[in-house]
C-alpha atoms as a PDB file:
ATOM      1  CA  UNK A   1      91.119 113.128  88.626  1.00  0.00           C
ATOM      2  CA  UNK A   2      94.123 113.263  90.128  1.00  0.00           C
ATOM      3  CA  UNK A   3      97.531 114.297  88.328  1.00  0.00           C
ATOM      4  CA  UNK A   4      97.860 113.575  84.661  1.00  0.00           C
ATOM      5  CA  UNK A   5      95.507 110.286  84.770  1.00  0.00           C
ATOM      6  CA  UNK A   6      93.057 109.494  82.929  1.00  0.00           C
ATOM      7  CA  UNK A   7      89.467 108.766  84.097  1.00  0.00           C
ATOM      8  CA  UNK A   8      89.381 105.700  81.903  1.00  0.00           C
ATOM      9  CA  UNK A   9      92.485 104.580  83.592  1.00  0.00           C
ATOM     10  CA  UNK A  10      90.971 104.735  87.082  1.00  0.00           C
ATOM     11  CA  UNK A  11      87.522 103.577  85.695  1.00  0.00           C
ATOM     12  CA  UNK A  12      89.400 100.100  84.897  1.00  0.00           C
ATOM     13  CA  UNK A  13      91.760 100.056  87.431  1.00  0.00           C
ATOM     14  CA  UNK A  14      88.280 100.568  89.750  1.00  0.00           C
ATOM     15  CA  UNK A  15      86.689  97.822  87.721  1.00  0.00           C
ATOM     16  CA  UNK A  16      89.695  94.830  88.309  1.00  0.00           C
ATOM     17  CA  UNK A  17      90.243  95.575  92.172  1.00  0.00           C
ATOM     18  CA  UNK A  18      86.635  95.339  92.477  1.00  0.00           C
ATOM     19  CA  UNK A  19      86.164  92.566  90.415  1.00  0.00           C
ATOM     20  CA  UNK A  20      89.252  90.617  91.554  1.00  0.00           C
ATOM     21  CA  UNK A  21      89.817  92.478  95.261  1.00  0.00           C
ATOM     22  CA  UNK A  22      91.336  88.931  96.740  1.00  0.00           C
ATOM     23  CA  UNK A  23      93.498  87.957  94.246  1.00  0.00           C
ATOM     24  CA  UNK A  24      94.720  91.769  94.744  1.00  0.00           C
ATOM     25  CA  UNK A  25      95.071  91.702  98.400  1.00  0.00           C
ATOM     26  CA  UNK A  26      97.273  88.252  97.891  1.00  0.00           C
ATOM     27  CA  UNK A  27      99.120  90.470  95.584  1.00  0.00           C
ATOM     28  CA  UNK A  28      99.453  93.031  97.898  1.00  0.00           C
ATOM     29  CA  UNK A  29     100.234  90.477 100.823  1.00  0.00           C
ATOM     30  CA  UNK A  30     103.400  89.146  98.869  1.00  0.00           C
ATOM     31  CA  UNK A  31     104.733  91.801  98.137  1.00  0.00           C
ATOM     32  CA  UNK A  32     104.556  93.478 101.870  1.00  0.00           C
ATOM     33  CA  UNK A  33     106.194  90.375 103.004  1.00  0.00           C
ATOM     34  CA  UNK A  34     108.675  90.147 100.532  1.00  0.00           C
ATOM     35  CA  UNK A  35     109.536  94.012 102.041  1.00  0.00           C
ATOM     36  CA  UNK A  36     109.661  93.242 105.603  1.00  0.00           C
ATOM     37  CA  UNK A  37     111.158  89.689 105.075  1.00  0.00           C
ATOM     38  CA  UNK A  38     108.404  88.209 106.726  1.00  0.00           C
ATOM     39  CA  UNK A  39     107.077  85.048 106.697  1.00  0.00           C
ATOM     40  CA  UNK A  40     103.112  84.894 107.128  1.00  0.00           C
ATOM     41  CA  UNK A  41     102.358  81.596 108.454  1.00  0.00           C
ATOM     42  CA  UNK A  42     100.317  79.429 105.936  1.00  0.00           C
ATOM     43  CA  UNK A  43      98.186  77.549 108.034  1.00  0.00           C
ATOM     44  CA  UNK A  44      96.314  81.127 108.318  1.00  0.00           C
ATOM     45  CA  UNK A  45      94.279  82.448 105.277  1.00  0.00           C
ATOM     46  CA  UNK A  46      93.854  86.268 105.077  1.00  0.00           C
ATOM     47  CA  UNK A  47      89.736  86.867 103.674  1.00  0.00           C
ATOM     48  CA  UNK A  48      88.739  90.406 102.006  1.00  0.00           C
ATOM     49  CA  UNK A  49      84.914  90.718 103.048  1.00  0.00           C
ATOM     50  CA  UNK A  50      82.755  93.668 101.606  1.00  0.00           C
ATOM     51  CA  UNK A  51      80.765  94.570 104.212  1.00  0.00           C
ATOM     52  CA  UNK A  52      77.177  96.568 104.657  1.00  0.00           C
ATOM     53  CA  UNK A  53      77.374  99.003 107.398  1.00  0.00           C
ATOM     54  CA  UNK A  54      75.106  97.423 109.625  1.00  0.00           C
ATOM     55  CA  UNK A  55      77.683  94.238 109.514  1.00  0.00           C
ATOM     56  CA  UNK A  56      80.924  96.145 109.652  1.00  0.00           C
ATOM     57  CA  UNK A  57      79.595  98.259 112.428  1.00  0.00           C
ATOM     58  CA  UNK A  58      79.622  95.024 114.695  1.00  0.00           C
ATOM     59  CA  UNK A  59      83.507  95.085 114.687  1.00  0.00           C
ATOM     60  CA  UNK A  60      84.204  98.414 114.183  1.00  0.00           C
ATOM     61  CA  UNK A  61      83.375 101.855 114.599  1.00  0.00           C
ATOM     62  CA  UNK A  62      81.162 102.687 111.905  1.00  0.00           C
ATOM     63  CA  UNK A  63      82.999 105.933 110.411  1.00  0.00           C
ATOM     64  CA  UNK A  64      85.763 103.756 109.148  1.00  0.00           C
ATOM     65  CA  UNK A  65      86.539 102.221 105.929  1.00  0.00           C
ATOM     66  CA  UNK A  66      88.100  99.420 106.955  1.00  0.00           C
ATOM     67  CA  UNK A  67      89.205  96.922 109.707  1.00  0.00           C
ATOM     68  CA  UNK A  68      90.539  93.132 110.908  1.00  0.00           C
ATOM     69  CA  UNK A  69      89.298  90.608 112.796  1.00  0.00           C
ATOM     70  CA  UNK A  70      90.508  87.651 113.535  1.00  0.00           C
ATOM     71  CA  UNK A  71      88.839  84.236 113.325  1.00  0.00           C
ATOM     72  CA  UNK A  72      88.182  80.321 113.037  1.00  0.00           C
ATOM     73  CA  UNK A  73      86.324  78.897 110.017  1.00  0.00           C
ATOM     74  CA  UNK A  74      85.736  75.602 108.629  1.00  0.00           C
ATOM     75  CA  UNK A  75      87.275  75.417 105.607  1.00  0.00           C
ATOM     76  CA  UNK A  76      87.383  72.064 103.810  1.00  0.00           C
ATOM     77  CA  UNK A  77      86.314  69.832 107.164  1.00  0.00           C
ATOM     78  CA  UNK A  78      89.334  71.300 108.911  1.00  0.00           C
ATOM     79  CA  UNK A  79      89.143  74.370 111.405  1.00  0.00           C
ATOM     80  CA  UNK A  80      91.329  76.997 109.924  1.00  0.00           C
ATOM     81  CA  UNK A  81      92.360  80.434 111.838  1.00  0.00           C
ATOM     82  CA  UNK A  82      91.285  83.260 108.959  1.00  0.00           C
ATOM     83  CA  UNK A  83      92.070  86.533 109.317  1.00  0.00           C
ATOM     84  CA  UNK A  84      89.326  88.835 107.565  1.00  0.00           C
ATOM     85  CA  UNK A  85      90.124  92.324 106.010  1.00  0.00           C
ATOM     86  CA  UNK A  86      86.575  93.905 106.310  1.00  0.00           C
ATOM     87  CA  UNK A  87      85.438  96.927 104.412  1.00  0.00           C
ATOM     88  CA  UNK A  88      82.947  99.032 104.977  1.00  0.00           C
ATOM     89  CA  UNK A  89      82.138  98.619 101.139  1.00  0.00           C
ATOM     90  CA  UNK A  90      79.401 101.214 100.464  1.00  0.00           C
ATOM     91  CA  UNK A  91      81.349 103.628 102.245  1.00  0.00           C
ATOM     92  CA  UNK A  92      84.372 102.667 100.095  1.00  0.00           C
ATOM     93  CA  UNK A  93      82.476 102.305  96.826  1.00  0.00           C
ATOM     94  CA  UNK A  94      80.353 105.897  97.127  1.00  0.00           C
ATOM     95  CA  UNK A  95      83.543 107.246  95.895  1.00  0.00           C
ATOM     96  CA  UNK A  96      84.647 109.012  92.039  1.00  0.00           C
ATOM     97  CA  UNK A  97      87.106 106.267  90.603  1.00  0.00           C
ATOM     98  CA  UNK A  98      90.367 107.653  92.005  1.00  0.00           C
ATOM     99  CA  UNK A  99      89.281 107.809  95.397  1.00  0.00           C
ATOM    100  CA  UNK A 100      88.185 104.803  95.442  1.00  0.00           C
ATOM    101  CA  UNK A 101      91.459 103.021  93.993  1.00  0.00           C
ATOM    102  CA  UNK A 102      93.446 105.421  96.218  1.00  0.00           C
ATOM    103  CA  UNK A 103      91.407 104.495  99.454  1.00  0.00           C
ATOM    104  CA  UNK A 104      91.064 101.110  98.831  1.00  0.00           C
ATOM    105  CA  UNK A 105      94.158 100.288  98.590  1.00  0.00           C
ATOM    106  CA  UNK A 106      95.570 101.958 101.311  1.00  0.00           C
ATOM    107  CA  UNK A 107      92.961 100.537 103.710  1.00  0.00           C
ATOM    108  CA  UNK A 108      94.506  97.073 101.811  1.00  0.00           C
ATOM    109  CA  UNK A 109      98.106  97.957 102.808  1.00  0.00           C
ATOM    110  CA  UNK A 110      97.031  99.501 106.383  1.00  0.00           C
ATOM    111  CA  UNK A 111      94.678  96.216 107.417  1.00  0.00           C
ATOM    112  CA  UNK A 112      97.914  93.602 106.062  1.00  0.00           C
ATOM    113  CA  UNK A 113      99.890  96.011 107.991  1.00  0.00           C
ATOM    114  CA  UNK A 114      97.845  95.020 111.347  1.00  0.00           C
ATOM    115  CA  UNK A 115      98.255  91.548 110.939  1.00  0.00           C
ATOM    116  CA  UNK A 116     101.759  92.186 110.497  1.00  0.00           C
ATOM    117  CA  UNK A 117     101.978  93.802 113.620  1.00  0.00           C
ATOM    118  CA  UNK A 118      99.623  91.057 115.436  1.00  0.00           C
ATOM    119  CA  UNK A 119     101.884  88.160 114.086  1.00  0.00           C
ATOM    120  CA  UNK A 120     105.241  89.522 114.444  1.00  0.00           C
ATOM    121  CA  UNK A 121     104.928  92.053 117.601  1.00  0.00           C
ATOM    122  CA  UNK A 122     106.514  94.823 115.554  1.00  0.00           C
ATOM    123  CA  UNK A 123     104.703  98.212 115.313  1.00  0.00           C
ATOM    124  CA  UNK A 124     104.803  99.920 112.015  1.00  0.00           C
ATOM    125  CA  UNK A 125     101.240 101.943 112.088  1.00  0.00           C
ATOM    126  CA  UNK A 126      99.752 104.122 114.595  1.00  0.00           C
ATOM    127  CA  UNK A 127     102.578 105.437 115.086  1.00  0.00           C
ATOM    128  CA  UNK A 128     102.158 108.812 117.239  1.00  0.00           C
ATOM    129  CA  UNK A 129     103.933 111.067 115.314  1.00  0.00           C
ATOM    130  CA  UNK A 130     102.167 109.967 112.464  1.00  0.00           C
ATOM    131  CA  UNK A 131      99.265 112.443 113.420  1.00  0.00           C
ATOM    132  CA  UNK A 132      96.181 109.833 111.878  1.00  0.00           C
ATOM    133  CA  UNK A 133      98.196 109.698 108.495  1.00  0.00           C
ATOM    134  CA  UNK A 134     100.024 106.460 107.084  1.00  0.00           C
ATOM    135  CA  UNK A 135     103.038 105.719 108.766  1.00  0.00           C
ATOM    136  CA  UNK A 136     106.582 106.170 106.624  1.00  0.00           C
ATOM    137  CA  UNK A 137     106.588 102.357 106.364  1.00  0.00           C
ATOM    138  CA  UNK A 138     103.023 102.253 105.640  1.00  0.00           C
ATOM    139  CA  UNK A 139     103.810 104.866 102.757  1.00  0.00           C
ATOM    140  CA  UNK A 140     106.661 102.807 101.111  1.00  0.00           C
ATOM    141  CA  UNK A 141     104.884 100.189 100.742  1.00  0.00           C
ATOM    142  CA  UNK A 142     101.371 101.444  99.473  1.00  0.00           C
ATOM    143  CA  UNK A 143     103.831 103.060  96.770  1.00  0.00           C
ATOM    144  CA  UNK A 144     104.999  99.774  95.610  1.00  0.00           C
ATOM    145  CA  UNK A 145     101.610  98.049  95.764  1.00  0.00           C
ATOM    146  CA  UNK A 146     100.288 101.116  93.886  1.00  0.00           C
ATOM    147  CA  UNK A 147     103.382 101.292  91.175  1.00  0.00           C
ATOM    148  CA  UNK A 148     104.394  97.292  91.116  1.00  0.00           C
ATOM    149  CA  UNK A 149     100.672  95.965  91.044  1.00  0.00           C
ATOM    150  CA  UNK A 150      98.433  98.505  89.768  1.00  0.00           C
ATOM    151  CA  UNK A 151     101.178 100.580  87.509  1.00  0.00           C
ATOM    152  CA  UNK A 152     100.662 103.887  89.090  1.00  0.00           C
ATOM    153  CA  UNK A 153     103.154 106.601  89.449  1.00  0.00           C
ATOM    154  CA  UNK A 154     104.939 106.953  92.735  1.00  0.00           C
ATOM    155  CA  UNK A 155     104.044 110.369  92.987  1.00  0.00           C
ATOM    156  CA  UNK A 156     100.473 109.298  92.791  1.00  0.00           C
ATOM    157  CA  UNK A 157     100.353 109.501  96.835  1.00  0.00           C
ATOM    158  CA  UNK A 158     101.925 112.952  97.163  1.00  0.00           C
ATOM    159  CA  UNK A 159      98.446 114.619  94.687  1.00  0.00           C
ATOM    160  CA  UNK A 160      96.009 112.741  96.709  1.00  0.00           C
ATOM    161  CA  UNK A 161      94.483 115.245  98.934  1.00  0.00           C
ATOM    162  CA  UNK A 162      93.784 113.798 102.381  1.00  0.00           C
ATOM    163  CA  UNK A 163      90.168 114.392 103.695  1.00  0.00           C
ATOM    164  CA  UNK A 164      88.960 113.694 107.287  1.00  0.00           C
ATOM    165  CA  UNK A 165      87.173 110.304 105.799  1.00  0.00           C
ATOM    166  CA  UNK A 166      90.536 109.104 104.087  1.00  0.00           C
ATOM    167  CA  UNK A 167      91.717 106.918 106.710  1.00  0.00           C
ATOM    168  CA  UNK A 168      90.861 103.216 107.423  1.00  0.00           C
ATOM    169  CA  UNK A 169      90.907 101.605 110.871  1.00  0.00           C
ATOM    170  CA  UNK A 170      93.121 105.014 112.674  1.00  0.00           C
END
C-alpha cells in the first residue's frame, strides 16, 4: 500500500480503470490538452488496446508496459487514422492494486504524451536529463490526472518507489 491509502481504495480504483480504461484515457486526453492548450485533431481517434505479449511484442520491445502505434481503420465505412495506446496488459495487470493504478496510469499519461509530441513536434518526454524517469512535464500532469480524475493525493507520486519495470515505452 502506498502512503495512508487504503487497499479497498486502490481495489476500486483498480476495478473502474479496468473496467472503463477508454472512457479514462479520454479523460486523461482532455485534460492533457486542456494543459498544453492543444488541440488534438478530431478526425483522429486515440484506441486503448490490452494486449497479450505475443501481440504487443510485434510493436514493441517486449519488457515494456506500454506503447503507440499509429494507424488506419475502418470505422463506420469511412477510413479513419487511429492512434492505439497498447498495453502489454498481463504485464500491467500481474501487479498488487497500487501498482497497477500507479503504472497504468502513467503509461496513460506517457503514451498521450507521444502523440503529443508526434502531432505537435514539441518534445516533452525522453528528455535526457530525465535519466529513464517521467519528464517534469510528464510529472505535472500525471499529478492532475491522478488528483482531478482518480482523487488521489498529489503526493501520491513522490511514495511510489520506482523499480527497473516501472517505466512504459523509455
Amino acid at each position: 500500500m502506498i502512503g495512508l491509502i487504503s487497499q479497498a481504495t486502490w481495489t476500486a480504483i483498480r476495478r473502474r480503470l479496468s473496467q472503463s480504461l477508454d472512457e479514462y484515457a479520454g479523460r486523461f486526453l482532455d485534460l492533457i490538452m486542456l494543459h498544453l492548450e492543444w488541440s488534438y485533431d478530431d478526425k483522429y481517434k486515440v484506441r486503448v488496446r490490452r494486449l497479450k505479449p505475443e501481440e504487443f511484442a510485434k510493436h514493441h520491445p517486449i519488457d515494456r508496459l506500454a506503447g503507440e502505434i499509429e494507424a488506419i481503420e475502418n470505422i463506420e465505412g469511412r477510413r479513419i487514422p487511429v492512434h492505439h495506446i497498447e498495453l502489454n496488459w498481463n504485464k500491467i495487470v500481474d501487479a498488487k492494486d497500487d501498482q497497477f493504478v500507479i503504472e497504468l496510469t502513467l503509461c496513460l499519461v506517457h503514451e498521450i504524451l507521444e502523440i503529443y509530441q508526434k502531432k505537435s513536434g514539441k518534445r516533452v518526454i525522453h528528455l535526457p536529463e530525465d535519466n529513464d524517469r517521467p519528464s517534469k512535464i510528464e510529472r505535472v500532469l500525471w499529478v492532475r490526472c491522478l488528483t482531478k480524475i482518480l482523487g488521489l493525493p498529489a503526493n501520491i507520486v513522490d511514495q511510489y518507489g520506482w523499480s527497473s519495470g516501472s517505466k512504459s515505452s523509455q
